[in-house]
C-alpha atoms as a PDB file:
ATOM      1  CA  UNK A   1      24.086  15.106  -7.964  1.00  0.00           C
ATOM      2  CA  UNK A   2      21.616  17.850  -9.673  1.00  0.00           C
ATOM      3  CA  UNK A   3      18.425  17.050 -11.095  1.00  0.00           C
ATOM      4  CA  UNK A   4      19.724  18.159 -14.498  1.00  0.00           C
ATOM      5  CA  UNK A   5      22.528  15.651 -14.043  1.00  0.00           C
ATOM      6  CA  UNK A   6      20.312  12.757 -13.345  1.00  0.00           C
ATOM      7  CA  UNK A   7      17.292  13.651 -15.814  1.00  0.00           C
ATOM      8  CA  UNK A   8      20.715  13.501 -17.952  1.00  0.00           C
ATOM      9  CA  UNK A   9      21.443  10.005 -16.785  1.00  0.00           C
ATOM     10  CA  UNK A  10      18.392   8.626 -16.686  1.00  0.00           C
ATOM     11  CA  UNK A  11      17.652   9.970 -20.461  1.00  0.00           C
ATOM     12  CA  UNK A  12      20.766   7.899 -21.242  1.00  0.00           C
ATOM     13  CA  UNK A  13      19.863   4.623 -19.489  1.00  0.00           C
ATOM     14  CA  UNK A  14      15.929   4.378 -20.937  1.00  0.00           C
ATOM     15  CA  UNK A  15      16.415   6.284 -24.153  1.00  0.00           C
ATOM     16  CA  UNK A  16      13.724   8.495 -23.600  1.00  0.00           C
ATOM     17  CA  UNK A  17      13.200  11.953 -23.631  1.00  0.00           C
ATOM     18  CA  UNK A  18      11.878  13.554 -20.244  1.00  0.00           C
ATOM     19  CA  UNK A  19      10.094  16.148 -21.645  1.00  0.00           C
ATOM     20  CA  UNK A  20       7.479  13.132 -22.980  1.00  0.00           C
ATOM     21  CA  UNK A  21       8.108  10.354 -20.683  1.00  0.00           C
ATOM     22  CA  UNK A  22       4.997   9.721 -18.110  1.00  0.00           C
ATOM     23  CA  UNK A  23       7.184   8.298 -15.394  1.00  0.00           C
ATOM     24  CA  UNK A  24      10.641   8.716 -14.263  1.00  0.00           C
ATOM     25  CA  UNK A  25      12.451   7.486 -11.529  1.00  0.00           C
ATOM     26  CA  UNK A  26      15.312   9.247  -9.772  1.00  0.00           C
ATOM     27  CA  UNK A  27      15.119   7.626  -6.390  1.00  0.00           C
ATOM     28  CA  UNK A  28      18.391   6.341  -4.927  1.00  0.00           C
ATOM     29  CA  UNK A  29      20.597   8.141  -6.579  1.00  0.00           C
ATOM     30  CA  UNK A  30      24.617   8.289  -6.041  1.00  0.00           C
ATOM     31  CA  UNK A  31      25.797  10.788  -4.876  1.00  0.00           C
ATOM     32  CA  UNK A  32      22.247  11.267  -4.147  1.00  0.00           C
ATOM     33  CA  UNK A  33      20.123  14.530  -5.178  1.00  0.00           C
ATOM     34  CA  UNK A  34      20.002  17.036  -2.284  1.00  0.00           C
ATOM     35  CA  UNK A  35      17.955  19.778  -4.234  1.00  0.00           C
ATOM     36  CA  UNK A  36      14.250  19.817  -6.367  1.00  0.00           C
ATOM     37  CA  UNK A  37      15.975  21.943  -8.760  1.00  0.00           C
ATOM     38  CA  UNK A  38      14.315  24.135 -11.818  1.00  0.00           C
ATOM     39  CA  UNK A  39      15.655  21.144 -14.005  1.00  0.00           C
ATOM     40  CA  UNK A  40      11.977  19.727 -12.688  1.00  0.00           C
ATOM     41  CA  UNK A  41      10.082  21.967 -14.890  1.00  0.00           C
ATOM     42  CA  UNK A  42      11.025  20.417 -18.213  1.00  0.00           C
ATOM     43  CA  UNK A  43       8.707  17.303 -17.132  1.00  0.00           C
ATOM     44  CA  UNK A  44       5.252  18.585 -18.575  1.00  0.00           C
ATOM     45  CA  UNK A  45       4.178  15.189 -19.196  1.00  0.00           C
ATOM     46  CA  UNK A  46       5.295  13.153 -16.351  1.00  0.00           C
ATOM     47  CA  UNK A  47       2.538  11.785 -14.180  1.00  0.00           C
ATOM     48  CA  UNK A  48       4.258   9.975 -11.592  1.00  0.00           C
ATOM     49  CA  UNK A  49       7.787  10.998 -10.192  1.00  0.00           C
ATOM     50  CA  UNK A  50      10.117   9.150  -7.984  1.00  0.00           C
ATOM     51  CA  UNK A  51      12.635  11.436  -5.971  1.00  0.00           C
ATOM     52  CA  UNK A  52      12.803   8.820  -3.400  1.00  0.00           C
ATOM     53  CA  UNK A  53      15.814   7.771  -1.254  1.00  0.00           C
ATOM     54  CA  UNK A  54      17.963  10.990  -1.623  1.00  0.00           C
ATOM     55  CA  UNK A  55      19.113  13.835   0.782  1.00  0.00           C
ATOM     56  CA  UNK A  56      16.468  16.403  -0.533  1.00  0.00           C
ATOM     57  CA  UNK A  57      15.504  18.618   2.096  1.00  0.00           C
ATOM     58  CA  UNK A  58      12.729  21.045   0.697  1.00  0.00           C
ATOM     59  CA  UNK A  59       9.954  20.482  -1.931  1.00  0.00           C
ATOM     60  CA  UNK A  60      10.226  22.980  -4.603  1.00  0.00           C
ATOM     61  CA  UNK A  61      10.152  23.744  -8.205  1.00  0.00           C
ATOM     62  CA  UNK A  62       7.270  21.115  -9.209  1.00  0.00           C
ATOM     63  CA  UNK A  63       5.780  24.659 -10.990  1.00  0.00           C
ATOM     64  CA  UNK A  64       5.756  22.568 -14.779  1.00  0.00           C
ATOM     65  CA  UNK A  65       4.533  19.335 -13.769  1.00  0.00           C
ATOM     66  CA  UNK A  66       0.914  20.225 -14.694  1.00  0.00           C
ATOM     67  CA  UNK A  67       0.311  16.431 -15.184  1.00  0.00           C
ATOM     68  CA  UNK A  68       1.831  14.894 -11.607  1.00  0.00           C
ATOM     69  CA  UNK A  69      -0.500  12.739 -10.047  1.00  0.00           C
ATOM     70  CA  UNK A  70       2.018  10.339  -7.978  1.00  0.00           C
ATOM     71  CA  UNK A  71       4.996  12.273  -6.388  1.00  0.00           C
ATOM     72  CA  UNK A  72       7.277   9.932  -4.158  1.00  0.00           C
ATOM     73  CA  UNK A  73       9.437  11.811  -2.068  1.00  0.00           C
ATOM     74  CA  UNK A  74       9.787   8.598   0.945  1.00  0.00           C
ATOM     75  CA  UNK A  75      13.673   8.352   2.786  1.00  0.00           C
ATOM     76  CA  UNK A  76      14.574  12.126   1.793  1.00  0.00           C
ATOM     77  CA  UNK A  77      15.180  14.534   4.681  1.00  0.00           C
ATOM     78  CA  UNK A  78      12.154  17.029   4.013  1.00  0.00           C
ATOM     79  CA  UNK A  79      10.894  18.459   6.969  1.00  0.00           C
ATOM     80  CA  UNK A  80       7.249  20.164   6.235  1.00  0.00           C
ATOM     81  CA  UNK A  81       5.169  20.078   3.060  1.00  0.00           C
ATOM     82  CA  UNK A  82       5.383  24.010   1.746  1.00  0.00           C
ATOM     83  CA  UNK A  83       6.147  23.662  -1.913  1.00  0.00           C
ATOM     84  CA  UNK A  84       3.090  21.270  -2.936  1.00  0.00           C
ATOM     85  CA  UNK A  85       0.664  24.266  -4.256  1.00  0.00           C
ATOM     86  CA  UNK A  86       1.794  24.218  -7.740  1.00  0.00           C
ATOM     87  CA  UNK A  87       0.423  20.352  -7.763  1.00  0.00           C
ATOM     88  CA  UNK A  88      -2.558  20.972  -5.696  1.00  0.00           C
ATOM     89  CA  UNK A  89      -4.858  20.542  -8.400  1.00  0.00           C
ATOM     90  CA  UNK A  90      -3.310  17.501 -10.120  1.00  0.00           C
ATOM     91  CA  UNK A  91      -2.005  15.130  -7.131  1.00  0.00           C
ATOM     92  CA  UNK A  92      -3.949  12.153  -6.187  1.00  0.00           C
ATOM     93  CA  UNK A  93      -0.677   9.987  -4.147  1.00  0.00           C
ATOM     94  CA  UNK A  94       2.052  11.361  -2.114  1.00  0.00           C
ATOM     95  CA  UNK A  95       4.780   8.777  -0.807  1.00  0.00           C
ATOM     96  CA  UNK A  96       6.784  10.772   2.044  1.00  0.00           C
ATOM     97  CA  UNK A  97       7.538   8.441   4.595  1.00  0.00           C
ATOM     98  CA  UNK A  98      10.969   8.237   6.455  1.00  0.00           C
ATOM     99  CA  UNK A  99      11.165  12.222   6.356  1.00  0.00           C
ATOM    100  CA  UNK A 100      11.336  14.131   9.534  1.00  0.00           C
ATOM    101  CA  UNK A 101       8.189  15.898   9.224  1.00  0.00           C
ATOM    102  CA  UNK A 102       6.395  17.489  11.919  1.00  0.00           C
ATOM    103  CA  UNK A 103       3.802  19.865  10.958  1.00  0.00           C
ATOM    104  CA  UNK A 104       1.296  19.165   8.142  1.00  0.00           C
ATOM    105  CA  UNK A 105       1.283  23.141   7.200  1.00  0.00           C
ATOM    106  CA  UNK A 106       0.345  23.338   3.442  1.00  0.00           C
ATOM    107  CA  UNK A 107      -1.334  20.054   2.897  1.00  0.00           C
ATOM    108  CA  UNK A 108      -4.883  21.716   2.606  1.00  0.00           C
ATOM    109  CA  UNK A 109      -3.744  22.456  -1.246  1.00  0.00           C
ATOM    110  CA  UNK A 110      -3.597  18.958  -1.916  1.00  0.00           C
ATOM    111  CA  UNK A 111      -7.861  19.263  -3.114  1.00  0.00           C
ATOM    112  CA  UNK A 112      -7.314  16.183  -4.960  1.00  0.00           C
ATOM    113  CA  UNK A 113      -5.439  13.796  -3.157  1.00  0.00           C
ATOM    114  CA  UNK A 114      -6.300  10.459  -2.464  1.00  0.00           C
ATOM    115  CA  UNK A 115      -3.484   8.698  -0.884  1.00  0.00           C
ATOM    116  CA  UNK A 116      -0.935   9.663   1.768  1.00  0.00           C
ATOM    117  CA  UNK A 117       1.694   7.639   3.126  1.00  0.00           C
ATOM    118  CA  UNK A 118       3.491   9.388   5.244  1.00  0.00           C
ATOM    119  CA  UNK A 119       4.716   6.566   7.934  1.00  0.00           C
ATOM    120  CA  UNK A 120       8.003   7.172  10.186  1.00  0.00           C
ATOM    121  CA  UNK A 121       7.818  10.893  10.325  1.00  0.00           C
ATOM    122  CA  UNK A 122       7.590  13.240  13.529  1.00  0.00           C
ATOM    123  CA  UNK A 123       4.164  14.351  14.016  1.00  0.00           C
ATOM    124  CA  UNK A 124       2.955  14.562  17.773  1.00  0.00           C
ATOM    125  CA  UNK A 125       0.259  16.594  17.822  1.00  0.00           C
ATOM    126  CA  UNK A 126      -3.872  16.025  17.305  1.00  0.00           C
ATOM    127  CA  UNK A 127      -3.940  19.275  15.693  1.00  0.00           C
ATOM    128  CA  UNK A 128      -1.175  18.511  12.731  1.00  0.00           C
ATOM    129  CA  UNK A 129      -3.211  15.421  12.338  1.00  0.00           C
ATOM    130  CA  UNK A 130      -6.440  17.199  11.541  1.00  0.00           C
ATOM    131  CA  UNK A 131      -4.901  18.989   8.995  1.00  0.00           C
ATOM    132  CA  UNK A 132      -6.100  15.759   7.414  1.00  0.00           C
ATOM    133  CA  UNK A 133      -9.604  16.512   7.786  1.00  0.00           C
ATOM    134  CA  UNK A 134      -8.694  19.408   4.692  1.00  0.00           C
ATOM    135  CA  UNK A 135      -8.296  16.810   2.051  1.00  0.00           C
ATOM    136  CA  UNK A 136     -11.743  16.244   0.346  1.00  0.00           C
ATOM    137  CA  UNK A 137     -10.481  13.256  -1.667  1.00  0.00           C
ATOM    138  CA  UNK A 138      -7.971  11.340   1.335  1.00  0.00           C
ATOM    139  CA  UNK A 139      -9.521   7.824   1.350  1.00  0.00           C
ATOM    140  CA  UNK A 140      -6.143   5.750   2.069  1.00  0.00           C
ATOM    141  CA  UNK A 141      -3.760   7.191   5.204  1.00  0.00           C
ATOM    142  CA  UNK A 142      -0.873   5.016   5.886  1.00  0.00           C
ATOM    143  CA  UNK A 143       0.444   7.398   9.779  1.00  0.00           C
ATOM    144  CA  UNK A 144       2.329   4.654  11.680  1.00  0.00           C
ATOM    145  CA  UNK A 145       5.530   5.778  13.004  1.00  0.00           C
ATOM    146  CA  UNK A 146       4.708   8.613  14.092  1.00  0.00           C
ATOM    147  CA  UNK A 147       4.629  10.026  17.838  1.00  0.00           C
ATOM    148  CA  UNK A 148       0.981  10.244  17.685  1.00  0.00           C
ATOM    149  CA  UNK A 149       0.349   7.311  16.052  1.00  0.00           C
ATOM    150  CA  UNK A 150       2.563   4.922  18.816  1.00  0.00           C
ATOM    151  CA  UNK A 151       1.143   6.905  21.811  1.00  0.00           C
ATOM    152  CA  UNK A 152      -2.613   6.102  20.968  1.00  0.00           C
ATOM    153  CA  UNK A 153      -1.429   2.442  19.699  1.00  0.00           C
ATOM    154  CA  UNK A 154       0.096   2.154  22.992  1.00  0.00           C
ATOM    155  CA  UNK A 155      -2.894   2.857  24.475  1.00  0.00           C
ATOM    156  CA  UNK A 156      -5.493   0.454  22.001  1.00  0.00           C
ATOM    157  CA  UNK A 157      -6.938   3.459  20.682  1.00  0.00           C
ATOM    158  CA  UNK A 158      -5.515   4.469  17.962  1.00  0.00           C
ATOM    159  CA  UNK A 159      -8.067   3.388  15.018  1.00  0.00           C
ATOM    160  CA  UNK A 160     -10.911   4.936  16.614  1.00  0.00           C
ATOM    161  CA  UNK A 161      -9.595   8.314  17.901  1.00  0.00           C
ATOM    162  CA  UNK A 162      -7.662   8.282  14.368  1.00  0.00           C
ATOM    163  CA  UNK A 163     -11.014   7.458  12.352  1.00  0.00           C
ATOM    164  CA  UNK A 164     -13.399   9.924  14.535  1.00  0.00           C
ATOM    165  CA  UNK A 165     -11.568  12.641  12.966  1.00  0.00           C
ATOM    166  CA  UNK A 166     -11.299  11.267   9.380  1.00  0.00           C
ATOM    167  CA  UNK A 167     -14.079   9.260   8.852  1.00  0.00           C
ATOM    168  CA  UNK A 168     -13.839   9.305   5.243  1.00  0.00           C
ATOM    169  CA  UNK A 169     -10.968   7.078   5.188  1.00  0.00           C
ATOM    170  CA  UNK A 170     -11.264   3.367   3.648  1.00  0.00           C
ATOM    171  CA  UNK A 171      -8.030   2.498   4.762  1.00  0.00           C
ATOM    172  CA  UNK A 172      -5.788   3.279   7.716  1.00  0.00           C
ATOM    173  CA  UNK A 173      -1.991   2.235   8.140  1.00  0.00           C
ATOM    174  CA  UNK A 174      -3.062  -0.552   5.743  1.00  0.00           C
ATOM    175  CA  UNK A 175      -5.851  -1.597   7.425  1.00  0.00           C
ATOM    176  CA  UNK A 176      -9.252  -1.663   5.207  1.00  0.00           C
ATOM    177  CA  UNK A 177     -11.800   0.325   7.015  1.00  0.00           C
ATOM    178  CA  UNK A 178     -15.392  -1.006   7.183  1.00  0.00           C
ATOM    179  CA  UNK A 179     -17.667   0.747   8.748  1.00  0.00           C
ATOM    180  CA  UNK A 180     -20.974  -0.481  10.286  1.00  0.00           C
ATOM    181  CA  UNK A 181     -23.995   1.172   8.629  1.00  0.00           C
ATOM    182  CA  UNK A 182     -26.644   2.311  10.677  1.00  0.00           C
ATOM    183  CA  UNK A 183     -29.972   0.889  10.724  1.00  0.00           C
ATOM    184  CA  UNK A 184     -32.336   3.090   9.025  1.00  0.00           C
ATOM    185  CA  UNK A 185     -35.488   1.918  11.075  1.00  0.00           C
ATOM    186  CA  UNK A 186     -37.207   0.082   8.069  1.00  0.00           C
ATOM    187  CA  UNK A 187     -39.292  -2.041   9.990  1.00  0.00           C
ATOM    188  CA  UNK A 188     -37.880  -5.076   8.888  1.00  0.00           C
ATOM    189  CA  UNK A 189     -36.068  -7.609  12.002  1.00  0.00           C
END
């Protein structure tokens, strides 16, 4: 199925027009959507998407969504993150777990986002993971499932070597992050 054909459908089913509507939802679709097609740019007013639970392979086209701040992309079959720059600005969540992505190349654009779940994907490496460190906003990481992610849980050490590099995070893998605050030598015992 095209994007055109279910913006079509899904104008149909909520009687609403997708040029105004905030949120739509075109996640587990049948036959399922295997392309972010130009259809996308009609959706100047949508603020959270849902493309979730398709066969789409490559983030693209997101050019007219000048308003997207959620984009859920989770159980697709995208394999790296080149096509987010045109929502760099605007983003604050992206839902891409279940993909089969390895390399974080492109995330840096993302100068707004907040949240990133990106469980059950492929990434092995320390230095794809500090791609992380780019995001000025990131405060909730959910990684598990990944390569790296199981070695260093294997290991117990996950959390720490995970948090030494992003230590702005308040939440990792679902886990609320407090941190201890360092005594300021006031004098008082």
């Amino acid at each position: 199925m095209t994007v055109k054909e279910a913006l079509a459908k899904w104008e149909e089913k909520t009687g609403e027009s997708v040029s105004e509507a905030k949120e739509i939802k075109l996640y587990d679709q049948s036959p399922p959507i295997e392309k972010m097609d130009t259809s996308l740019s009609v959706l100047t007013n949508c603020e959270k998407l849902s493309l979730s639970t398709n066969c789409i392979e490559k983030i693209n086209n997101l050019n007219g969504l000048k308003n997207l701040r959620i984009l859920s992309l989770g159980r697709n079959n995208i394999k790296d993150l080149g096509g987010l720059e045109a929502v760099g600005d605007t983003l604050e969540q992206l839902w891409i777990s279940y993909n089969l992505i390895e390399k974080l190349k492109g995330i840096q654009c993302m100068t707004n986002l907040k949240v990133l779940y990106m469980s059950n994907n492929l990434v092995k490496e320390w230095n794809e993971f500090m791609r992380l460190a780019e995001l000025p906003c990131l405060l909730d990481l959910v990684f598990f499932g990944n390569p790296l992610q199981e070695k260093y849980s294997a290991e117990g050490t996950w959390m720490d070597e995970a948090l030494k590099r992003l230590p702005q995070l308040k939440n990792l893998d679902g886990t609320s992050v407090i941190k201890q605050e360092e005594d300021e030598g006031d004098g008082d015992i």
